[in-house]
Protein backbone atom coordinates (compact mmCIF):
# COMPACT_ATOMS: atom_id res chain seq x y z
CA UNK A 1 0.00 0.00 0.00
CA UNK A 2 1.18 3.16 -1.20
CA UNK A 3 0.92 6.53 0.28
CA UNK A 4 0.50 9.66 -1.38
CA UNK A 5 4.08 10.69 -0.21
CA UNK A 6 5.61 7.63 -2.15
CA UNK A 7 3.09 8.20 -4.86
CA UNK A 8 3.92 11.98 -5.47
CA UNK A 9 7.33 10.95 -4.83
CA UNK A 10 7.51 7.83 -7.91
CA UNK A 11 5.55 10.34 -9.81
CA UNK A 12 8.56 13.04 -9.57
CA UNK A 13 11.06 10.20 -9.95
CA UNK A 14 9.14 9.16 -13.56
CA UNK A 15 8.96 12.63 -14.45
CA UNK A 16 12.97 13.23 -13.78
CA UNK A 17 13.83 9.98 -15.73
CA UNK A 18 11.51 11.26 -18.66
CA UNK A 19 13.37 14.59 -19.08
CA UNK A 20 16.97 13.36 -18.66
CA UNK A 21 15.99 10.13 -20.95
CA UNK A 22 14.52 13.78 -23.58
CA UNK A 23 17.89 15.71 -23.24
CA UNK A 24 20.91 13.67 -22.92
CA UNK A 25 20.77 12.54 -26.36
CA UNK A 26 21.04 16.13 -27.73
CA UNK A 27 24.48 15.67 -25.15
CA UNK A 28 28.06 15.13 -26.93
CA UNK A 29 29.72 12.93 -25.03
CA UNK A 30 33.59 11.91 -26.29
CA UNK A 31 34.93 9.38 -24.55
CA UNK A 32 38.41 8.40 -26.45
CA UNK A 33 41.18 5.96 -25.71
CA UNK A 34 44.39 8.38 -27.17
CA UNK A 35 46.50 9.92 -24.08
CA UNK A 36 50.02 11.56 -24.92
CA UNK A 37 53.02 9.70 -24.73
CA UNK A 38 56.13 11.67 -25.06
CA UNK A 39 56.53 15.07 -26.11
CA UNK A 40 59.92 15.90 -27.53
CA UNK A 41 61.29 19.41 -29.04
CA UNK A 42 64.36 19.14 -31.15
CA UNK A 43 66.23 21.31 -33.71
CA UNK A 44 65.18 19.64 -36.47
CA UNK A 45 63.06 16.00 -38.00
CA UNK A 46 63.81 13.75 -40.38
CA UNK A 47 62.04 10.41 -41.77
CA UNK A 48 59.51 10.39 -38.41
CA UNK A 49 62.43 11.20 -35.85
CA UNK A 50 63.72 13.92 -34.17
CA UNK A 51 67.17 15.30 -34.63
CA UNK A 52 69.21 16.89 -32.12
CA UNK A 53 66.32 16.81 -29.11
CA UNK A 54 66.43 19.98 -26.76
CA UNK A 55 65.27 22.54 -24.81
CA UNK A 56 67.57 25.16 -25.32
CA UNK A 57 68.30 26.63 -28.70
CA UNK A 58 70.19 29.55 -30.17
CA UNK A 59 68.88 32.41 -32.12
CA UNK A 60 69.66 31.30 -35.47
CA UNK A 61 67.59 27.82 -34.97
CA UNK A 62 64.94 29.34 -37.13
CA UNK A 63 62.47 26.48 -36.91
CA UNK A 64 61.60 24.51 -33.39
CA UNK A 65 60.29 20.98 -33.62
CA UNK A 66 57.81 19.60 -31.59
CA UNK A 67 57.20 15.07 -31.85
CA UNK A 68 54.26 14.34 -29.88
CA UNK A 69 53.87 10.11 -29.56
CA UNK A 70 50.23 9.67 -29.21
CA UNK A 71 49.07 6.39 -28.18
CA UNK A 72 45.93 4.84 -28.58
CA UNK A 73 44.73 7.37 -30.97
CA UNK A 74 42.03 6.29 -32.72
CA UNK A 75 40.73 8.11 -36.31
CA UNK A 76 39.25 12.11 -35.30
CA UNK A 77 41.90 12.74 -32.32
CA UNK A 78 42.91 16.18 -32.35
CA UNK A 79 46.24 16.98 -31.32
CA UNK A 80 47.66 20.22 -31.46
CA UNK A 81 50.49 22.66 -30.22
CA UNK A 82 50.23 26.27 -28.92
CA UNK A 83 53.28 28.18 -28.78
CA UNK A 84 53.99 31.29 -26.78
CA UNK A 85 56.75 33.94 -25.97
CA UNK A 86 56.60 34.00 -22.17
CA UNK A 87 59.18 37.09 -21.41
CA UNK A 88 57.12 40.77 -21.65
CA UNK A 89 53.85 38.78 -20.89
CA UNK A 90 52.19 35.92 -22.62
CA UNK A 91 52.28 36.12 -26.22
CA UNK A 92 50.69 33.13 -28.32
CA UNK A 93 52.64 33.40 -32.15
CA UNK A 94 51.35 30.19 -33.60
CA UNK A 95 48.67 27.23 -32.61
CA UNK A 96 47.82 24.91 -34.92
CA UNK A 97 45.65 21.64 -34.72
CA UNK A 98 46.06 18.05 -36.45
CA UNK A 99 43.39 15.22 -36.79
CA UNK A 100 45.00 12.02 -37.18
CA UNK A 101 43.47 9.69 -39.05
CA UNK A 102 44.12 6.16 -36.77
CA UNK A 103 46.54 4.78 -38.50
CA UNK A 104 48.62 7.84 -36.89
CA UNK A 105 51.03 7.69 -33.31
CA UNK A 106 52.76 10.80 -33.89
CA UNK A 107 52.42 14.59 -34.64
CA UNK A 108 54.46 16.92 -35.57
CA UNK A 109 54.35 20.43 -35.29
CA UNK A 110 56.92 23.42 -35.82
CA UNK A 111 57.00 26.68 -35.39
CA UNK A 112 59.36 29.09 -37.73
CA UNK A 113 60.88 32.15 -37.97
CA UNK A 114 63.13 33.64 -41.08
CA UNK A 115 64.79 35.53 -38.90
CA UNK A 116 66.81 34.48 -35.34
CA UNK A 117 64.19 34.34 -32.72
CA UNK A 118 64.56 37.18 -29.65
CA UNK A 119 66.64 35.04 -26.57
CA UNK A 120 64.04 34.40 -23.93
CA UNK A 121 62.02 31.94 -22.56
CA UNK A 122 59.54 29.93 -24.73
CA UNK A 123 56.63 27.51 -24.20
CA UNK A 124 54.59 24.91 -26.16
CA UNK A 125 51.35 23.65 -24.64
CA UNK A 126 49.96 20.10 -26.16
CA UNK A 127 46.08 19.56 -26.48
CA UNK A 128 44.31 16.64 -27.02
CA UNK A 129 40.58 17.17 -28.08
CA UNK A 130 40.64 20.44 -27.25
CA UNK A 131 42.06 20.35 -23.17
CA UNK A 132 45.58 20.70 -22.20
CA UNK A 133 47.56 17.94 -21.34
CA UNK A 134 51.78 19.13 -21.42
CA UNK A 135 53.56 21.39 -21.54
CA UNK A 136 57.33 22.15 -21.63
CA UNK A 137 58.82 25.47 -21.23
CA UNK A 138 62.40 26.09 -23.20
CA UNK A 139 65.01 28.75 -23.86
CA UNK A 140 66.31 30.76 -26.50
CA UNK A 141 69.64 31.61 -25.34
C-alpha cells in the first residue's frame, strides 16, 4: 500500500527519468582511448624522428620541432600545439591543430621564424581534443 508521499514521490522520480531520458541525447559525449606519450622538441626531423632533441636553442635555430607520440589514438583525435613567448607577458605566435586519421602515433608540429628568434624563454602547450595535457617550457639563449 502506497501513500501519497511515495506516490507523489515515484511520480517526480518518472517525471525526472523522462526529461533526462529527452535531453541527454542532444548531449556530446567523447569518450576516447588516445592519451600523450612523449613530447619531444628538437632542432630539427627527419624520416619520423627527431634530430638533435632539446630545450635550449640559439637564435639562429629558425624552426623549433615539436614530436608528440600519441598512443591509442584512434581516427578524429585532435592533437595540437600552442606556442607562446613568455618574457614581456604571454604572447601566443602560432597554434595549430592536427586530426589524425588512426593509423597515426605521432604529430608533428613546428614553429618558424626567417629571422633568429629574440633570446628568452619559450613555451609549447599540447592539447588533445581540445584540453591541455603538457607542456614544456624552453630557452632561446
Amino acid at each position: 500500500m502506497q501513500t501519497g508521499c511515495s506516490r507523489t514521490m515515484a511520480g517526480f522520480v518518472g517525471v525526472i527519468t523522462l526529461a533526462l531520458l529527452a535531453v541527454l541525447p542532444a548531449c556530446q559525449f567523447k569518450y576516447s582511448t588516445a592519451n600523450i606519450g612523449t613530447v619531444t622538441l628538437s632542432k630539427d626531423y627527419r624520416d619520423g624522428k627527431t634530430i638533435d632533441p632539446t630545450e635550449t636553442f640559439s637564435p639562429q635555430n629558425h624552426t623549433f620541432h615539436a614530436v608528440v607520440k600519441v598512443n591509442n589514438a584512434p581516427a578524429g583525435t585532435v592533437v595540437g600545439a600552442s606556442w607562446t613567448i613568455l618574457d614581456d607577458g604571454e604572447e601566443v605566435v602560432h597554434t595549430k591543430e592536427l586530426v589524425l586519421d588512426g593509423d597515426q602515433d605521432f604529430a608533428h608540429f613546428i614553429l618558424s621564424n626567417p629571422q633568429d628568434w629574440e633570446r628568452g624563454t619559450y613555451r609549447v602547450e599540447i592539447t588533445l581534443d581540445g584540453k591541455a595535457k603538457r607542456t614544456i617550457d624552453f630557452a632561446v639563449l
